[in-house]
C-alpha atoms as a PDB file:
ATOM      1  CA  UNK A   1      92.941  77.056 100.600  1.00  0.00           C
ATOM      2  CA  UNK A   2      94.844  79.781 102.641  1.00  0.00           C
ATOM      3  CA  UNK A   3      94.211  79.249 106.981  1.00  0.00           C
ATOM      4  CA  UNK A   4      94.706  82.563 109.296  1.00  0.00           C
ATOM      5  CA  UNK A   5      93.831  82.656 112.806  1.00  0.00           C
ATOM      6  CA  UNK A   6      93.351  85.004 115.455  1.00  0.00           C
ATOM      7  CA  UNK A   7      93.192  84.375 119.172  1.00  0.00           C
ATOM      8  CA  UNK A   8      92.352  85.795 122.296  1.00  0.00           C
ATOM      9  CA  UNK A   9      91.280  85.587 126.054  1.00  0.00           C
ATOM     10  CA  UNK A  10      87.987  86.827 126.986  1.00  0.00           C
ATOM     11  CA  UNK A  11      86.922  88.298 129.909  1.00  0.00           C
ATOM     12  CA  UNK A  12      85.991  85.504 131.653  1.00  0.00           C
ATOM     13  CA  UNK A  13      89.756  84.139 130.943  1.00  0.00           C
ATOM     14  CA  UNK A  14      88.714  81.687 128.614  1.00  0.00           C
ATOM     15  CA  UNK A  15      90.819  81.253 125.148  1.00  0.00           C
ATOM     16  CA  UNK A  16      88.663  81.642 121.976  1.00  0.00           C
ATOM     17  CA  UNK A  17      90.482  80.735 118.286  1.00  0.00           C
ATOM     18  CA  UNK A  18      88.765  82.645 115.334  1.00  0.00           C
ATOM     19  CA  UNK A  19      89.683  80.667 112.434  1.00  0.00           C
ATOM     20  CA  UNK A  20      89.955  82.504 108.813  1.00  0.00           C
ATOM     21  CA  UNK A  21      89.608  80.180 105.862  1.00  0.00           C
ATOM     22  CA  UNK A  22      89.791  80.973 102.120  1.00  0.00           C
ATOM     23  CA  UNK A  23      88.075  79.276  99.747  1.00  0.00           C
ATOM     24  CA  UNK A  24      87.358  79.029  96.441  1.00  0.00           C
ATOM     25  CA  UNK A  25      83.769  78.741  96.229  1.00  0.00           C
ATOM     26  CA  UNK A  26      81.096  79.768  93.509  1.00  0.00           C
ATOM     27  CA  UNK A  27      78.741  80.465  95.940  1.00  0.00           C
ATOM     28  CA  UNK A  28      75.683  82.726  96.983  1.00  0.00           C
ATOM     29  CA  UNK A  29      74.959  84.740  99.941  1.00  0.00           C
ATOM     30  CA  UNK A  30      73.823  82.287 102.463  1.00  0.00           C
ATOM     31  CA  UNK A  31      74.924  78.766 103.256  1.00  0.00           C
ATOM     32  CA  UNK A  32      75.035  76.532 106.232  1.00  0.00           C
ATOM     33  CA  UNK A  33      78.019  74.246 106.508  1.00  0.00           C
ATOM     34  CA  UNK A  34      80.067  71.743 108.728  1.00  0.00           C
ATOM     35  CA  UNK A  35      83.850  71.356 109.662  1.00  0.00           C
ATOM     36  CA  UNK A  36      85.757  68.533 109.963  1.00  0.00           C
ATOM     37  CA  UNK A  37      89.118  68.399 110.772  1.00  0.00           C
ATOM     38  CA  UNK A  38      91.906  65.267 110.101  1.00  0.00           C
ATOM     39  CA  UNK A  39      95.117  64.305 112.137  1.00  0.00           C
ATOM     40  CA  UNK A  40      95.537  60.417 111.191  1.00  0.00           C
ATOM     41  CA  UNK A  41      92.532  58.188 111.139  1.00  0.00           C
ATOM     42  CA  UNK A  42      90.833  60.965 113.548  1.00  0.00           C
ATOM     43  CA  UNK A  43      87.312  63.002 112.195  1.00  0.00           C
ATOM     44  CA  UNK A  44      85.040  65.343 114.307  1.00  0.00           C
ATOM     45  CA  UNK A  45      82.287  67.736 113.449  1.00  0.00           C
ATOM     46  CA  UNK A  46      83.779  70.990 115.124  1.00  0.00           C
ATOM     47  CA  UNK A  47      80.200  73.022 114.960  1.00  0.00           C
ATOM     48  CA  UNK A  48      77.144  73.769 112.721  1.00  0.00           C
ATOM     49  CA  UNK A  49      78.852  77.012 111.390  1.00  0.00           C
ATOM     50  CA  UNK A  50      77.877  79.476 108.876  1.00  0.00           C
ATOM     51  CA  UNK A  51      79.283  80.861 105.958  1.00  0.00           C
ATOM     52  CA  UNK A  52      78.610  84.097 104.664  1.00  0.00           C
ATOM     53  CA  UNK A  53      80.128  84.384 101.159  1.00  0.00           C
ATOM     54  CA  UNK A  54      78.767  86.242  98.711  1.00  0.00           C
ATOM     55  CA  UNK A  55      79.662  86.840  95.164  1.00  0.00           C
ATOM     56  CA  UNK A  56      82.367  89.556  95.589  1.00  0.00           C
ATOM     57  CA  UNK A  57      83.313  87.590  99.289  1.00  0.00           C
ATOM     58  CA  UNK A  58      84.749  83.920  98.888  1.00  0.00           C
ATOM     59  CA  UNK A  59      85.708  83.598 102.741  1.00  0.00           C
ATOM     60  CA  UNK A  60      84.033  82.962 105.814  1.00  0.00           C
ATOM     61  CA  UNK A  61      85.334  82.579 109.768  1.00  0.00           C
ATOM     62  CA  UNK A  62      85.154  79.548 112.258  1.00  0.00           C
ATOM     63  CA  UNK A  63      84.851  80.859 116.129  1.00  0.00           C
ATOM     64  CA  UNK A  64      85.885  78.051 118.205  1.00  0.00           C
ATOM     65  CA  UNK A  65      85.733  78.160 122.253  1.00  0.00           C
ATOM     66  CA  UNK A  66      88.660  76.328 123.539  1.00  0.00           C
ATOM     67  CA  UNK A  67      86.523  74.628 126.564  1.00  0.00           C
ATOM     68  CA  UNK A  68      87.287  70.625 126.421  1.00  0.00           C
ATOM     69  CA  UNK A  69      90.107  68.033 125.227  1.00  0.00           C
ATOM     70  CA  UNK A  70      89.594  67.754 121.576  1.00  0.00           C
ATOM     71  CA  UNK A  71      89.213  71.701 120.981  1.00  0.00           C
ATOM     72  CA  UNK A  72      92.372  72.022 123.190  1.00  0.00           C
ATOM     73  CA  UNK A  73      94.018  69.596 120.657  1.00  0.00           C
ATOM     74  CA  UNK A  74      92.870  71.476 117.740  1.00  0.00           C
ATOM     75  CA  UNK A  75      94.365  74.752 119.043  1.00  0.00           C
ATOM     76  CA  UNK A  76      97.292  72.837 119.306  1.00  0.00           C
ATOM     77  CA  UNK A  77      97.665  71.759 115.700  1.00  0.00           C
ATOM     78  CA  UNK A  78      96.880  75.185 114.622  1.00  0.00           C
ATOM     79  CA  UNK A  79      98.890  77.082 117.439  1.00  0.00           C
ATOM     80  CA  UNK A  80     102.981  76.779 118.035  1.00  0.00           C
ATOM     81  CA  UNK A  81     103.488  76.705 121.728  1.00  0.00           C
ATOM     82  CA  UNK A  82     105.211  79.513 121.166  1.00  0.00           C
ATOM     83  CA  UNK A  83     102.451  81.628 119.710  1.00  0.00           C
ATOM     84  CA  UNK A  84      99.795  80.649 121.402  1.00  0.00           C
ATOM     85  CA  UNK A  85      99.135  83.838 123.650  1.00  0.00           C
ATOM     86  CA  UNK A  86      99.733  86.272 120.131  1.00  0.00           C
ATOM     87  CA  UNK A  87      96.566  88.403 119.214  1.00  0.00           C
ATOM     88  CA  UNK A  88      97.427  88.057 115.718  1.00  0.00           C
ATOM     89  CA  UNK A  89      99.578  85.261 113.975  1.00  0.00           C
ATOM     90  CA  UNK A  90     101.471  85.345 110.955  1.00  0.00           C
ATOM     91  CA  UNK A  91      99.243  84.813 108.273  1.00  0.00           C
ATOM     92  CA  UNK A  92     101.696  82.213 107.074  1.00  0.00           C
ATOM     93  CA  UNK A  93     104.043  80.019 108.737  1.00  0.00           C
ATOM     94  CA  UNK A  94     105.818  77.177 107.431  1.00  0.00           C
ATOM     95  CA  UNK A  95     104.838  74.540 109.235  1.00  0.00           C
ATOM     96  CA  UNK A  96     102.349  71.666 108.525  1.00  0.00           C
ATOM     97  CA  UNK A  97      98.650  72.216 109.220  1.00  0.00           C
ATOM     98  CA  UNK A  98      95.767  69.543 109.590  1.00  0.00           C
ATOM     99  CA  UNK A  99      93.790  68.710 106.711  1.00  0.00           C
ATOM    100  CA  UNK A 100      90.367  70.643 106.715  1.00  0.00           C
ATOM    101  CA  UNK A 101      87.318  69.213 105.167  1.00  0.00           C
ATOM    102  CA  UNK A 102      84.463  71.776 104.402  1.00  0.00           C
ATOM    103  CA  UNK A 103      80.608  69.350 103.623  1.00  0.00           C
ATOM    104  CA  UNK A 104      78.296  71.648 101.989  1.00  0.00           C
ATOM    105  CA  UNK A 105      76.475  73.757 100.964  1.00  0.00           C
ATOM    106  CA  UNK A 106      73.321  72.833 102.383  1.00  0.00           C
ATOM    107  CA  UNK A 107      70.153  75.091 101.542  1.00  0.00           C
ATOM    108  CA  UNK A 108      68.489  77.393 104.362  1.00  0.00           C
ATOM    109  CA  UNK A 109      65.035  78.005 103.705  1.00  0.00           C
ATOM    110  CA  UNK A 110      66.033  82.220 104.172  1.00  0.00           C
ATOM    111  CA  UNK A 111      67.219  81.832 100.525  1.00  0.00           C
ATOM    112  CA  UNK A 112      63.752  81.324  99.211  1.00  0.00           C
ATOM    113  CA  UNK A 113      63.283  85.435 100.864  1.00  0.00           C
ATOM    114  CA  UNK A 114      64.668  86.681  97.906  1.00  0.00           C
ATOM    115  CA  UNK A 115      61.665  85.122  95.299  1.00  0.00           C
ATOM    116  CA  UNK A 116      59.080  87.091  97.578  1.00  0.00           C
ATOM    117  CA  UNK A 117      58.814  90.285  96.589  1.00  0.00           C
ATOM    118  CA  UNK A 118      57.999  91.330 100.061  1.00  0.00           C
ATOM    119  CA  UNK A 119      59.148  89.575 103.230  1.00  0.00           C
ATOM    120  CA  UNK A 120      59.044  89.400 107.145  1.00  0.00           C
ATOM    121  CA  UNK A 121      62.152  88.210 108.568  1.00  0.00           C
ATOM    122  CA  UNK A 122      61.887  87.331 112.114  1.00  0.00           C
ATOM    123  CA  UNK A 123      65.091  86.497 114.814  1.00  0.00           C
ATOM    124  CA  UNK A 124      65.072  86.294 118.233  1.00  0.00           C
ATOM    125  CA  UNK A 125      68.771  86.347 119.974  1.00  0.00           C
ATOM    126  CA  UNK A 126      71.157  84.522 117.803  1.00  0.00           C
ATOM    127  CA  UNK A 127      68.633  83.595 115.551  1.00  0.00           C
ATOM    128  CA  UNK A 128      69.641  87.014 113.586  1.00  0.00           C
ATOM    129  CA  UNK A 129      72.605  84.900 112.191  1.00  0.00           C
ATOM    130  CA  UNK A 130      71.199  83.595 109.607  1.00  0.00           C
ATOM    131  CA  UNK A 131      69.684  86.164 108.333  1.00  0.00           C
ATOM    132  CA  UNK A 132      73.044  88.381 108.532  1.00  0.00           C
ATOM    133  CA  UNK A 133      74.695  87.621 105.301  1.00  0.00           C
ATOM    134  CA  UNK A 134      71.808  88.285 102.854  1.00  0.00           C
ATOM    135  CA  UNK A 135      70.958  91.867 104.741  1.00  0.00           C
ATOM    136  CA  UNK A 136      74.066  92.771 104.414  1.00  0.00           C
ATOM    137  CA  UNK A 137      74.299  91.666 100.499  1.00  0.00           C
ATOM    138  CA  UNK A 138      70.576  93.604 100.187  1.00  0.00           C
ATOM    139  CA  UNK A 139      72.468  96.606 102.196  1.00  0.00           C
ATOM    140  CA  UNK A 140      75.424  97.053  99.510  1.00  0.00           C
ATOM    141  CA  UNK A 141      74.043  95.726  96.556  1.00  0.00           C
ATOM    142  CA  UNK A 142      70.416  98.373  96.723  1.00  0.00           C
ATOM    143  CA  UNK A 143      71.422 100.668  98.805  1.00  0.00           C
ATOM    144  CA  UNK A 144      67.776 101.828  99.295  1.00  0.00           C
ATOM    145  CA  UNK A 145      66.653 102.771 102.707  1.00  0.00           C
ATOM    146  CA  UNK A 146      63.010 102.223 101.839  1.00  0.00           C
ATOM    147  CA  UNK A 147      64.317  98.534 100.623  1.00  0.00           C
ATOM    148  CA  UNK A 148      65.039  97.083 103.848  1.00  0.00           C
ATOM    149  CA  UNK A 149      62.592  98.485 106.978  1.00  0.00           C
ATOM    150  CA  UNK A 150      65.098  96.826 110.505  1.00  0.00           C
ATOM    151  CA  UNK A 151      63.479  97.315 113.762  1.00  0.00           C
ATOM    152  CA  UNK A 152      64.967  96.240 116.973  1.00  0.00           C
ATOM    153  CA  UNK A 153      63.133  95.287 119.713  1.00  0.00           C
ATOM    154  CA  UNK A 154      64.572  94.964 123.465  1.00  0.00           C
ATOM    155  CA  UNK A 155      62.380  92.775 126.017  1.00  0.00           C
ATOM    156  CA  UNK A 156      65.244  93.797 128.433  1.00  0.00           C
ATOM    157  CA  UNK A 157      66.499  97.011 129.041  1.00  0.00           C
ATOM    158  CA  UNK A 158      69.661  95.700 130.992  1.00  0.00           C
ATOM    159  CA  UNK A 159      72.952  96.906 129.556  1.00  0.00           C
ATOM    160  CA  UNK A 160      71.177  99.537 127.035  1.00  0.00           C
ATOM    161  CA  UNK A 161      73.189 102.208 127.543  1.00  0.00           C
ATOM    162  CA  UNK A 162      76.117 100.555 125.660  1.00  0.00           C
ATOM    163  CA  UNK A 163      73.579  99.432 122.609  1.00  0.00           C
ATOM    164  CA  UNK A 164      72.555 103.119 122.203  1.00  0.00           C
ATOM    165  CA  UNK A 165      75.593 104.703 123.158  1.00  0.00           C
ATOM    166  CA  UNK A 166      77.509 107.082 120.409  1.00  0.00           C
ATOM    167  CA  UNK A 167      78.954 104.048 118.939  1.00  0.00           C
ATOM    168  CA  UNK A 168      75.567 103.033 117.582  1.00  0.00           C
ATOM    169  CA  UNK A 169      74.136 105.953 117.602  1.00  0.00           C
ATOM    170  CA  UNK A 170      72.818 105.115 114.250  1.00  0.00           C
ATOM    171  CA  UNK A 171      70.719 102.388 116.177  1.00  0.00           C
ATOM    172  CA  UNK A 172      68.700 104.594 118.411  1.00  0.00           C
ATOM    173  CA  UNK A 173      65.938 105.492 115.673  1.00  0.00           C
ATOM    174  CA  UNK A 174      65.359 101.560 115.087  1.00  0.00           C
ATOM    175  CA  UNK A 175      65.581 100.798 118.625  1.00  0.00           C
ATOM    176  CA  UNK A 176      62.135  99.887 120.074  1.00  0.00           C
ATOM    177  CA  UNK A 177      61.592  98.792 123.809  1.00  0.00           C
ATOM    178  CA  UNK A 178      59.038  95.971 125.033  1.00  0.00           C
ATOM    179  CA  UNK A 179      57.676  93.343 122.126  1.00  0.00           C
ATOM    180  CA  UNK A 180      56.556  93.742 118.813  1.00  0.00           C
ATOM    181  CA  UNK A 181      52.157  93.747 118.877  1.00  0.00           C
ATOM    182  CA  UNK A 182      52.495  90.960 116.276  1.00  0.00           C
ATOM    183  CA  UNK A 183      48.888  91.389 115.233  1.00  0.00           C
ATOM    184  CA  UNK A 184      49.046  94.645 114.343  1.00  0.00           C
ATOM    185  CA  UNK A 185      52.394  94.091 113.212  1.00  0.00           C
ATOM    186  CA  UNK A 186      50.464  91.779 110.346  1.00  0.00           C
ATOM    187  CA  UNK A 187      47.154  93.863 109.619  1.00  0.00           C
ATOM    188  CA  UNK A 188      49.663  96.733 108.573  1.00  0.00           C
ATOM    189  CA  UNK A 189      51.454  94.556 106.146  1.00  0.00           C
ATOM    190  CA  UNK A 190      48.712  93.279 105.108  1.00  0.00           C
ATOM    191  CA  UNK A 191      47.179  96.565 103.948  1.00  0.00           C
ATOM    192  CA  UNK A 192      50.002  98.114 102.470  1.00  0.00           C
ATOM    193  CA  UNK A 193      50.929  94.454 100.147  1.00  0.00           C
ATOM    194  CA  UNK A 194      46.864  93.943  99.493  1.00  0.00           C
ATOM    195  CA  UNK A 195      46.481  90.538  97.226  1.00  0.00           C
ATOM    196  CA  UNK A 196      50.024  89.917  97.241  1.00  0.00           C
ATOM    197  CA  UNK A 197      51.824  86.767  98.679  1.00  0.00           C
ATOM    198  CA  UNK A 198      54.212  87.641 101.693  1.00  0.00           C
ATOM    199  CA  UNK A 199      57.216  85.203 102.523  1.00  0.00           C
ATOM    200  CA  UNK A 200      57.509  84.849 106.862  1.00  0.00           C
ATOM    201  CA  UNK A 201      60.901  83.832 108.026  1.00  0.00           C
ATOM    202  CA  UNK A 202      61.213  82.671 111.741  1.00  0.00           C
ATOM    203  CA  UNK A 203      64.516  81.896 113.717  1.00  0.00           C
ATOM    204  CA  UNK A 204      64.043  82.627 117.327  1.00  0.00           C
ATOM    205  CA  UNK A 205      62.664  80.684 120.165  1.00  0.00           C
ATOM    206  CA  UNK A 206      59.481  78.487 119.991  1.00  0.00           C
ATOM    207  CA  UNK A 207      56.813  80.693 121.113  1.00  0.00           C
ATOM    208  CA  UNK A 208      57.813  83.440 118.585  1.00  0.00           C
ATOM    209  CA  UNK A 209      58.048  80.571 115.806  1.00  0.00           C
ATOM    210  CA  UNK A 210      54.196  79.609 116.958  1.00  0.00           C
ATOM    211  CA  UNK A 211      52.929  82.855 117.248  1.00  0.00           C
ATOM    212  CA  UNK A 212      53.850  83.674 113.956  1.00  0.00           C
ATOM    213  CA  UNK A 213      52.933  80.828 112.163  1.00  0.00           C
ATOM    214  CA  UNK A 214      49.277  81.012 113.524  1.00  0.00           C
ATOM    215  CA  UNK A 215      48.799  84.548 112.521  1.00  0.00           C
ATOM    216  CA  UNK A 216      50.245  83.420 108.925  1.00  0.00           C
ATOM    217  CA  UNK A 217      47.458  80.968 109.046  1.00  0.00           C
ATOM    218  CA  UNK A 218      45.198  83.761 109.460  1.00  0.00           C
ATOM    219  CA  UNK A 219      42.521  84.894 106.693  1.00  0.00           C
ATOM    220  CA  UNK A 220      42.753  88.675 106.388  1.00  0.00           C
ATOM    221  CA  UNK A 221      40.543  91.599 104.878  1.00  0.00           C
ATOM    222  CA  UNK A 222      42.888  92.634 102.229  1.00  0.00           C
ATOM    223  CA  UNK A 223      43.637  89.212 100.423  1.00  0.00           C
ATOM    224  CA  UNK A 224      46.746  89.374 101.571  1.00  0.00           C
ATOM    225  CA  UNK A 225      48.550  86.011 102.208  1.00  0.00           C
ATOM    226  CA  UNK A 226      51.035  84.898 104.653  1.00  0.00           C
ATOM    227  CA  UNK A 227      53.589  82.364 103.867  1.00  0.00           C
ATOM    228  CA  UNK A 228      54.959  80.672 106.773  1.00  0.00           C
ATOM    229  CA  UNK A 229      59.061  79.741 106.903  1.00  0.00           C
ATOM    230  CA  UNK A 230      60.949  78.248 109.690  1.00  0.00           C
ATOM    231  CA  UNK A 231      64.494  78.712 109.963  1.00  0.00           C
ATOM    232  CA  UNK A 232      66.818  76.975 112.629  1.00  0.00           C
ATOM    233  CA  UNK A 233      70.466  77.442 114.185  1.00  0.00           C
ATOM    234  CA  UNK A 234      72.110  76.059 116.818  1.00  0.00           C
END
């Protein structure tokens, strides 16, 4: 195992450590994960992370807000006083480093999206974490535009300007304003995937989750059915 790190202040003035960790792992696409970290007879969960490896990608990264004792502490044992306020460290430094314990994989229920033939994936807010490692696997590996239909929705237009500025330009055509008309939403799929079984995925908040799962519930005219998914992240 190889450790990086990169650190920085954000606007607000408080110091965030991105930590970079190689692995070795014969792993696919998608797995959820914890961190522990050792210094004597010491163990804490840092955070419910993710990993995104994939099968040409062994490596995933750690963002951890510096806000309390024990993540001040574990700056410290990464960080030399001396380095602390670099943007980029040397990748390696000889010095000794903390022991870190990766417990996992555990199984998302997003994995079982890829034995559907067709799928809804649903995120609300951060929720689209999950979902991020397989899309982006689907992106390279069938680099089909009729493959994988993304439409963003904003209930908000606050700040919009920057979203559909030049930068993401490419953005603008999949950029929808208001909420998705769920029902409709389903009737279309429904007709177009007629007698065929279509995998739901939900991670977003709770009235999204309920809305969808009663309209998967739902008999429709085409023999089309709905199978309902829930995914979580915190």
């Amino acid at each position: 195992m190889a450790v990086s790190w990169r650190s920085w202040l954000a606007n607000e003035g408080v110091k965030h450590l991105c930590l970079l960790i190689w692995l070795s792992l014969n792993v696919l696409l998608f797995w959820k994960t914890f961190l522990l970290y050792n210094q004597g007879p010491e163990y804490h969960y840092l955070h419910q992370m993710l990993g995104c490896p994939t099968e040409t990608k062994a490596t995933f990264g750690v963002h951890l807000k510096v806000v309390g004792d024990w993540t001040e502490r574990f700056r410290d044992l990464l960080l030399p006083p001396s380095s602390q306020d670099s943007e980029i460290l040397p990748f390696i430094q000889s010095r000794s480093y903390p022991k870190l314990y990766i417990d996992g994989p555990f199984g998302s229920p997003f994995e079982e999206s890829l034995n559907y033939e067709v799928s809804l994936c649903v995120a609300g807010g951060i929720g689209v974490t999950p979902f991020a490692s397989i899309l982006n696997t689907l992106f390279w590996h069938e680099n089909r535009p009729d493959y994988v239909n993304i439409q963003l929705y904003l209930s908000q237009t606050d700040g919009i300007q920057k979203i559909i500025g030049e930068k993401y330009h490419a953005l603008n055509s999949r950029l929808y304003i208001g909420r998705p008309r769920w029902k409709l939403l389903f009737d279309e799929i429904a007709k177009c995937n007629r007698g065929k079984t279509v995998g739901v995925f939900c991670c977003g908040p709770n009235s999204i989750s309920k809305t969808l799962h009663k309209l998967s519930n739902q008999n429709n005219s085409y023999g089309t059915r709905f199978e309902y998914n829930k995914e979580s992240f915190s």
